[in-house]
N, C-alpha and C. Protein backbone atom coordinates (compact mmCIF):
# COMPACT_ATOMS: atom_id res chain seq x y z
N UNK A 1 55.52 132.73 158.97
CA UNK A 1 56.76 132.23 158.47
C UNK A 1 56.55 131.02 157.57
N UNK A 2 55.68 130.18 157.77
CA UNK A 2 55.51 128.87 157.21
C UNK A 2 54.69 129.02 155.66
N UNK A 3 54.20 130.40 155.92
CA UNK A 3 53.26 130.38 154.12
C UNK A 3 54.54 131.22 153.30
N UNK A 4 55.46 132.28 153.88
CA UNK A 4 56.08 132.77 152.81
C UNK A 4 57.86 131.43 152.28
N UNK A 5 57.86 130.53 153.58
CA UNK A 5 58.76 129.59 153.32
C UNK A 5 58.41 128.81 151.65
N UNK A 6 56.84 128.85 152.03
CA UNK A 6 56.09 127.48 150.84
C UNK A 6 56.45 128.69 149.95
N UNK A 7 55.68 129.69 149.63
CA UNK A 7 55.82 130.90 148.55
C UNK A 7 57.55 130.92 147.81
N UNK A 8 58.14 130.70 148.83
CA UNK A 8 59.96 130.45 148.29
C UNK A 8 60.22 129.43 147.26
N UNK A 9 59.74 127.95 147.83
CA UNK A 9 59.86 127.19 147.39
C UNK A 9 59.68 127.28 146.08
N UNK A 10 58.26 127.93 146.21
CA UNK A 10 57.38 127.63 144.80
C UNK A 10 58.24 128.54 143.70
N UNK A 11 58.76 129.43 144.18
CA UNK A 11 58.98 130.41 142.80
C UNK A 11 60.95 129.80 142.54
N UNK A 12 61.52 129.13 143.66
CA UNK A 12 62.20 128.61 143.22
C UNK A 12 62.39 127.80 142.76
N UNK A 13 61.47 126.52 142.72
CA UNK A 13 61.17 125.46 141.67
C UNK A 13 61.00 125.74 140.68
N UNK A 14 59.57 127.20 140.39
CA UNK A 14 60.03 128.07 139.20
C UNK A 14 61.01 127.97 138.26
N UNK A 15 61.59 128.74 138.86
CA UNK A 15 62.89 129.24 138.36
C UNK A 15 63.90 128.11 137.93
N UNK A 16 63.81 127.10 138.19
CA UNK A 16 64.87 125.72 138.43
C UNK A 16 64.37 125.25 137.35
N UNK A 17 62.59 125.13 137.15
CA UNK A 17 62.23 124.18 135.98
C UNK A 17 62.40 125.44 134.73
N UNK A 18 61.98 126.53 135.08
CA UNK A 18 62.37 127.15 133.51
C UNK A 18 63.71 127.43 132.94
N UNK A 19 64.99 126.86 134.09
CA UNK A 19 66.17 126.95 133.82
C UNK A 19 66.47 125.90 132.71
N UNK A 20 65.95 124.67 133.66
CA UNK A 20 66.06 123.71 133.25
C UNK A 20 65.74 123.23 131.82
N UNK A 21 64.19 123.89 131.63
CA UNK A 21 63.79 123.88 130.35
C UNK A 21 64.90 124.40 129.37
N UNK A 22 65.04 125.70 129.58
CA UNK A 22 66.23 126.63 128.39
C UNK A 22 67.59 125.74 128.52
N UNK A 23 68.06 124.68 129.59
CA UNK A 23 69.43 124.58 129.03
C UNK A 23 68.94 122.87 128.10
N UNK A 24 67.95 122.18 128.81
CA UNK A 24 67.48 121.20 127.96
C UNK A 24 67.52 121.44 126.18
N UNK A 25 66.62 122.58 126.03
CA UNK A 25 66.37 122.73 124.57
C UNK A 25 67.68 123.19 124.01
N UNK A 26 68.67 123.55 124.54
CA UNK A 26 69.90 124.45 124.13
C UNK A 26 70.96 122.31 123.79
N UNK A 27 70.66 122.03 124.69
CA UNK A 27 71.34 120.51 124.67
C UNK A 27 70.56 119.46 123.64
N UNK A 28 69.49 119.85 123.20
CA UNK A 28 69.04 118.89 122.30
C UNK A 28 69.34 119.72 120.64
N UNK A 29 69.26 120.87 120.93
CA UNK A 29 69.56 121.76 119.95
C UNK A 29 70.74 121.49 119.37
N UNK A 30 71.90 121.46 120.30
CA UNK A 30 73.03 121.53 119.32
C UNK A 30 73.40 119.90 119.76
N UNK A 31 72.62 118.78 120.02
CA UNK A 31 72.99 117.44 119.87
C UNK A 31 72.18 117.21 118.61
N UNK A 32 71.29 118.11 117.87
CA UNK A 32 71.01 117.57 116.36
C UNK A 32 72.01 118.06 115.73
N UNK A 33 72.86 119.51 115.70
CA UNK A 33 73.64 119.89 114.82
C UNK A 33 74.93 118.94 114.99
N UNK A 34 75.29 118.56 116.24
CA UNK A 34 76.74 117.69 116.04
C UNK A 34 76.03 116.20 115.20
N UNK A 35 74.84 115.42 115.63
CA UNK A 35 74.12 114.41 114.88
C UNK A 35 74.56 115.21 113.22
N UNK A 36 73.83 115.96 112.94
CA UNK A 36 74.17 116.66 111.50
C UNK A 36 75.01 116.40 110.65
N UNK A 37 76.30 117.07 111.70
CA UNK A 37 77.65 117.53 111.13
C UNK A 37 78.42 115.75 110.89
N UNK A 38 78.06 114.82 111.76
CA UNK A 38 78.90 113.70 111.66
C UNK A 38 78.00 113.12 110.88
N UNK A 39 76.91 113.32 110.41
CA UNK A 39 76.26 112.87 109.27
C UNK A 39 76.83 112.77 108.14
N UNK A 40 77.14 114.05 107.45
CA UNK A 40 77.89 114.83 106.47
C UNK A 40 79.44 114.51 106.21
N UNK A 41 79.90 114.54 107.60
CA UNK A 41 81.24 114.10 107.10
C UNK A 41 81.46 112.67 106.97
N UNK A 42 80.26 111.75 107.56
CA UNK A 42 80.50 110.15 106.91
C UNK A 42 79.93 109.98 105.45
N UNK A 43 79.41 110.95 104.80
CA UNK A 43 78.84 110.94 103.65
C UNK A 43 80.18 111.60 102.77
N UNK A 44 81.07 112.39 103.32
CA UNK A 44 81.78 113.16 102.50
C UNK A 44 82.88 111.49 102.34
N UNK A 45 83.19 111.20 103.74
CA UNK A 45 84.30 110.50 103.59
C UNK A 45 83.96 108.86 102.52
N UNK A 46 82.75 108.81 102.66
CA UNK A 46 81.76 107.59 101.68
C UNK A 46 82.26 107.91 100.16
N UNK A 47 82.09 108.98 100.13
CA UNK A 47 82.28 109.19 98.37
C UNK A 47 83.57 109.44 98.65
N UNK A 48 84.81 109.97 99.15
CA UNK A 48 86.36 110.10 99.01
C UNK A 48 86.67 108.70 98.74
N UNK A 49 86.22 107.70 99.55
CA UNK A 49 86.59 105.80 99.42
C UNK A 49 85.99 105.49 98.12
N UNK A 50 85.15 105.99 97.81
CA UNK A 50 83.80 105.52 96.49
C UNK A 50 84.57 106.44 95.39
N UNK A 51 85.75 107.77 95.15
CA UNK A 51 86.27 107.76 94.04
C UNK A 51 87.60 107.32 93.71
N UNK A 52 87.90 106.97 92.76
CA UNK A 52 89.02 106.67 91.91
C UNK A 52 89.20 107.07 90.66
N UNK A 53 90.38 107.36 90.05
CA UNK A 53 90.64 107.61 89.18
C UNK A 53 91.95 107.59 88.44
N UNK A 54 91.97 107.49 87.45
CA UNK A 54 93.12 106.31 86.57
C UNK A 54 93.46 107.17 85.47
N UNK A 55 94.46 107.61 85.19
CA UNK A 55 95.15 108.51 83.96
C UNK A 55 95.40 107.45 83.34
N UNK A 56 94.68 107.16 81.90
CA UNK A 56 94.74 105.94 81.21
C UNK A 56 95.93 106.98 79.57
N UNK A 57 95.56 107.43 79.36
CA UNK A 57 96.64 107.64 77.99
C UNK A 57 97.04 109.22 78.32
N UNK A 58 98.44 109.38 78.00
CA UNK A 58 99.03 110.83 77.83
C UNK A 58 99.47 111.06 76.22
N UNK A 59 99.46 112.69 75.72
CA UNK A 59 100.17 112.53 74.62
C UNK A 59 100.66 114.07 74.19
N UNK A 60 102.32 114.37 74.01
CA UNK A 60 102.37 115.59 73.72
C UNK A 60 102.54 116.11 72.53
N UNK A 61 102.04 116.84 71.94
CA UNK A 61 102.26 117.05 70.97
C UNK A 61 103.18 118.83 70.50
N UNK A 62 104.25 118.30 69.85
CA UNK A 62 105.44 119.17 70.01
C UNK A 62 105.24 120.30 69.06
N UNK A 63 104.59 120.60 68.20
CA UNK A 63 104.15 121.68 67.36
C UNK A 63 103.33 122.49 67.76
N UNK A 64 102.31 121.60 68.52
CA UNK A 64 100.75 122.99 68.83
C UNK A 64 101.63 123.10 70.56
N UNK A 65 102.58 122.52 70.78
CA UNK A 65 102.79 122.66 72.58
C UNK A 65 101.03 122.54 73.25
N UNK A 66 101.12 121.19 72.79
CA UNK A 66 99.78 120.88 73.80
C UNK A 66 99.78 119.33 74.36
N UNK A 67 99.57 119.29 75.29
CA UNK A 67 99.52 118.02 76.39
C UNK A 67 98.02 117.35 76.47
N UNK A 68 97.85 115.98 76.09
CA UNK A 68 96.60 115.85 75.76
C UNK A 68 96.55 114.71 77.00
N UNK A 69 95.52 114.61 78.07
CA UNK A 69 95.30 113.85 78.84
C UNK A 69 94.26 112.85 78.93
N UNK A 70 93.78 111.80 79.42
CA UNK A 70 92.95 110.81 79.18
C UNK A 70 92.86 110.49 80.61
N UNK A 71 91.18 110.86 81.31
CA UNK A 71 91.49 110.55 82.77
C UNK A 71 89.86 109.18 82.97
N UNK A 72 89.95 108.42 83.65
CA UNK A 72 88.85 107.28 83.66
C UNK A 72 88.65 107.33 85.11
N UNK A 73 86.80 107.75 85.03
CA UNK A 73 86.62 107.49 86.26
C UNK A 73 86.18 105.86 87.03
N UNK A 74 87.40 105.58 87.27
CA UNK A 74 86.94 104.24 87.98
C UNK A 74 86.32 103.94 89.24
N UNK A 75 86.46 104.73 89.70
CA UNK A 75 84.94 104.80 91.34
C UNK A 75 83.71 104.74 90.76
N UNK A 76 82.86 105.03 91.74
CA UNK A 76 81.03 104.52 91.86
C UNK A 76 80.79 106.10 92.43
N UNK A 77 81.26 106.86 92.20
CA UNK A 77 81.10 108.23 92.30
C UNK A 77 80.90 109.21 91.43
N UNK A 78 79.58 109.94 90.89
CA UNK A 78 79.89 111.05 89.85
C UNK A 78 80.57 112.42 90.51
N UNK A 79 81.29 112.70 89.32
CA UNK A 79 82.30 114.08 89.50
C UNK A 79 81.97 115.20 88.68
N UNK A 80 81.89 115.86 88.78
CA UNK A 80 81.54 117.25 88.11
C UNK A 80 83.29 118.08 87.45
N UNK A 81 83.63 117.08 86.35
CA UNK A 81 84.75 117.57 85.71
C UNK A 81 85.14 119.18 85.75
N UNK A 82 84.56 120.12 85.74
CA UNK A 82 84.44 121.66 85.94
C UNK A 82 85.11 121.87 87.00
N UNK A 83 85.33 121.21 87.91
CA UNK A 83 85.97 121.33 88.79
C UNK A 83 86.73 120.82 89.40
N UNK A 84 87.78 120.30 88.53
CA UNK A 84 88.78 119.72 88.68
C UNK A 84 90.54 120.38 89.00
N UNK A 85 91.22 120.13 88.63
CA UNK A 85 92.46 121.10 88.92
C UNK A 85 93.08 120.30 88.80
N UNK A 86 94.34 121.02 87.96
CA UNK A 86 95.42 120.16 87.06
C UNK A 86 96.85 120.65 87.46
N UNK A 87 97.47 119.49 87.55
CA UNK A 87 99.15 120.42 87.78
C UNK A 87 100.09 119.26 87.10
N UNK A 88 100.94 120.02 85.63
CA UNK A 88 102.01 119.46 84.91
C UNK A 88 103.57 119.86 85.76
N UNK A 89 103.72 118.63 85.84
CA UNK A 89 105.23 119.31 86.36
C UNK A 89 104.81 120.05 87.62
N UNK A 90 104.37 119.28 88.65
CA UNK A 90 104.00 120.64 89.61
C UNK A 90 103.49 122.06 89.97
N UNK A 91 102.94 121.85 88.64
CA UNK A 91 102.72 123.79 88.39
C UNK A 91 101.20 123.68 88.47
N UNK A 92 100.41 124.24 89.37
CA UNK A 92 99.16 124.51 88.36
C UNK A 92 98.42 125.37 87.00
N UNK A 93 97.88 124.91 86.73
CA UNK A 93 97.15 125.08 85.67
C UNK A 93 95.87 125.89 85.65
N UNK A 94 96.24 126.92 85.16
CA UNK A 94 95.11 127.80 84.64
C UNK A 94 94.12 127.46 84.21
N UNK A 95 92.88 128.22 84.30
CA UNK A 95 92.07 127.82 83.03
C UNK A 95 92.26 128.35 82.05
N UNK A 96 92.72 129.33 81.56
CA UNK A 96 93.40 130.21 80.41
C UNK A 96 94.31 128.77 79.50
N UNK A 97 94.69 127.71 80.25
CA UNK A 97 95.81 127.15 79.82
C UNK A 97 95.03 125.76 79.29
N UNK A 98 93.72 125.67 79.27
CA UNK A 98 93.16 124.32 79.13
C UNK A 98 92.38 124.92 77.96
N UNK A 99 92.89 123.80 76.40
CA UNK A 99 92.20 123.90 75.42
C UNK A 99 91.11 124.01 75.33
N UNK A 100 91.03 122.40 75.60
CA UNK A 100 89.30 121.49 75.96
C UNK A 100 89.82 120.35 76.95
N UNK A 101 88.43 120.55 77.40
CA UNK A 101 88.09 119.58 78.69
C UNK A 101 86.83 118.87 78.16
N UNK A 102 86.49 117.84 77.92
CA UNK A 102 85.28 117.05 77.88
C UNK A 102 85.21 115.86 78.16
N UNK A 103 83.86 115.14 78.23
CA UNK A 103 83.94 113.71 78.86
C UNK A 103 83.86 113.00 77.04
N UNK A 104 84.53 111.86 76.64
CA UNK A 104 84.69 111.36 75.69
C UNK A 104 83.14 110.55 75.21
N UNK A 105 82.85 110.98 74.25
CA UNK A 105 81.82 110.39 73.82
C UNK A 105 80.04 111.27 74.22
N UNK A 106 80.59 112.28 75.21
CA UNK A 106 79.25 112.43 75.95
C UNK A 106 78.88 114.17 75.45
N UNK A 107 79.60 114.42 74.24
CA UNK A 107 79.31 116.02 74.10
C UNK A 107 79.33 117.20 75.56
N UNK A 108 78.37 118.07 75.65
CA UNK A 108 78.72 119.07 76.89
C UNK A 108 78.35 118.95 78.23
N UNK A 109 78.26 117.50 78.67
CA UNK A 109 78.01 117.66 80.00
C UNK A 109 79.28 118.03 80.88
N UNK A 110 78.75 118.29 82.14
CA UNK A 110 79.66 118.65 83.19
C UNK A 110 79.94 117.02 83.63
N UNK A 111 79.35 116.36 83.95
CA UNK A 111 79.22 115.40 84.70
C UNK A 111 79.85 113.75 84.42
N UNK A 112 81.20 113.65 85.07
CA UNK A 112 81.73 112.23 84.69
C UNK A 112 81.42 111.38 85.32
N UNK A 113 81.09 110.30 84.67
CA UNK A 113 79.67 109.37 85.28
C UNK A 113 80.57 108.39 85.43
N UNK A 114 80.80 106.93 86.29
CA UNK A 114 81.79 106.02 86.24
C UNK A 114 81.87 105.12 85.14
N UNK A 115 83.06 105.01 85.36
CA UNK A 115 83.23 104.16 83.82
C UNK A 115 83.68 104.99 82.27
N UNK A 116 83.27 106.81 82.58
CA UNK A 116 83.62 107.72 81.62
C UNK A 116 84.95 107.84 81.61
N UNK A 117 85.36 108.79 80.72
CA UNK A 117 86.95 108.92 80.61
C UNK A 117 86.42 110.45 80.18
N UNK A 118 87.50 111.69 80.91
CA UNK A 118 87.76 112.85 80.51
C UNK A 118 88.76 113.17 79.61
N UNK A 119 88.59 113.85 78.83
CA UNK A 119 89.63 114.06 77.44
C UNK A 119 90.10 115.58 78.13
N UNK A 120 91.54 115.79 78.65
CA UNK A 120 91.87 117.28 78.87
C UNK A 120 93.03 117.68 77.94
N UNK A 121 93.05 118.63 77.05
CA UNK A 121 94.30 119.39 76.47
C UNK A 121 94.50 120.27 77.08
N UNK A 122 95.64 120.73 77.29
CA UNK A 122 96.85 121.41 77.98
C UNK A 122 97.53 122.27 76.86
N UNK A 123 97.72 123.55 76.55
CA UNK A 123 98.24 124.30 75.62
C UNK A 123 99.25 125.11 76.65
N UNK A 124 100.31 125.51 76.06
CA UNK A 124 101.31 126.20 76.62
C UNK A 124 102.39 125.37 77.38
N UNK A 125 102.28 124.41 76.75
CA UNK A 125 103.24 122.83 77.48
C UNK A 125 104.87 122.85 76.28
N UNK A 126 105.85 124.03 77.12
CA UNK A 126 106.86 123.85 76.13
C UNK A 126 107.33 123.02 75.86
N UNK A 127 107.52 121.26 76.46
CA UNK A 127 108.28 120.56 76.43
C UNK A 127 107.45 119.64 76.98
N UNK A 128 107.88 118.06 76.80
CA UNK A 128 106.60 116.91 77.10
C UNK A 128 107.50 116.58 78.33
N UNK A 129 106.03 116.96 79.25
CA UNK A 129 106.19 116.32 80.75
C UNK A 129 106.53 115.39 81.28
N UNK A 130 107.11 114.94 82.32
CA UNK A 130 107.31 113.98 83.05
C UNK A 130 106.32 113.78 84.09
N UNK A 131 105.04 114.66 84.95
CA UNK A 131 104.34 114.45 85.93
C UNK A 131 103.13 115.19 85.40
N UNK A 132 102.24 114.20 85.80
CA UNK A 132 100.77 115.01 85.51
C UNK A 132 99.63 114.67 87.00
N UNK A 133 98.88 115.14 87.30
CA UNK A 133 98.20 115.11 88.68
C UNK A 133 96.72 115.99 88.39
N UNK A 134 95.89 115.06 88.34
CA UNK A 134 94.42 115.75 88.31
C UNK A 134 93.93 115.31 89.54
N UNK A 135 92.95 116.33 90.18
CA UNK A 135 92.71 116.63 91.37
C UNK A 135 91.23 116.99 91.25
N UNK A 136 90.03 115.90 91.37
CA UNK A 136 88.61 116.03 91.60
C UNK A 136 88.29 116.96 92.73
N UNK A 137 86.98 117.54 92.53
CA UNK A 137 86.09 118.03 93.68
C UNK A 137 86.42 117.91 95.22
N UNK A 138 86.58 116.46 95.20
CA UNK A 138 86.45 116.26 96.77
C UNK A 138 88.15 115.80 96.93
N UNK A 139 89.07 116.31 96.53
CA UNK A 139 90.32 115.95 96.50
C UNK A 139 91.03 114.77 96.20
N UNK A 140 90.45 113.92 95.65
CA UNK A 140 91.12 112.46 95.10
C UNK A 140 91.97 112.84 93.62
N UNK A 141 93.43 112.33 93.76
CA UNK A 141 94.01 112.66 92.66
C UNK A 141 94.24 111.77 91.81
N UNK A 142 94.55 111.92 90.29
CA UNK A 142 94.89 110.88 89.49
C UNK A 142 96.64 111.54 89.20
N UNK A 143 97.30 109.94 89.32
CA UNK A 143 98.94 110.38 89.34
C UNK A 143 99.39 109.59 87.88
N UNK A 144 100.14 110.40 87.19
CA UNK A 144 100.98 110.13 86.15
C UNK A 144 102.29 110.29 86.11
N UNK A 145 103.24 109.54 85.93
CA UNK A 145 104.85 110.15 85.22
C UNK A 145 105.18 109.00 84.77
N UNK A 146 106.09 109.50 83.98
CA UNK A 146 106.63 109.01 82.71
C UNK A 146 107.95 107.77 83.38
């Protein structure tokens, strides 16, 4: 009785430490992915505080029906203008509906660097707006009305 008691023990300590092992590695496992994930979102929320942006000149022009915008990035954040999103009057805006989009002075980059200003025309603008709203990458908007 006393050798198959020890024999018990042993294969249930076994069993206890290789449990133990699999839920250990399963707990360090997903304590790097939550480490990760709150990594990322203090980095996302770093650059949301770090952009700004300032609609510095509007202008419509009543013959071509085109809305010409002037946007300045005043944050410490670069933005990738391409991906921006525009709404006159509450409406959004196509890309079908955007003349030109460029950063002023900088020919074809994507990339508005701080301190740049984006030049956007707007075609299909029957009448000169009262509200304009550009909307960066990471959702920071620039607000206009008249």
């Amino acid at each position: 009785m006393g050798f198959s008691v020890t024999v018990t023990h042993i294969i249930f300590f076994l069993a206890f430490t290789g449990m133990a092992s699999a839920v250990m590695g399963t707990y360090w496992s997903t304590s790097d992915e939550l480490q990760e994930a709150r990594r990322a979102d203090a980095e996302r929320l770093a650059e949301i505080v770090q952009t700004d942006l300032t609609v510095t000149t509007t202008s419509y022009n009543n013959g071509l029906d085109r809305f010409t915008v002037d946007i300045e990035n005043t944050g410490t954040t670069t933005l990738d203008h391409t991906q921006f999103a525009f709404l006159v009057e509450g409406v959004y805006i196509d890309s079908a509906d955007i003349v030109s989009q460029s950063v002023v002075g900088e020919g074809s980059t994507e990339l508005l660097m701080p301190g740049d200003t984006l030049q956007v025309v707007i075609g299909s603008i029957t009448s000169s707006p009262n509200r304009f709203r550009a909307i960066s990458e990471n959702g920071v908007a620039a607000l206009w009305s008249a």
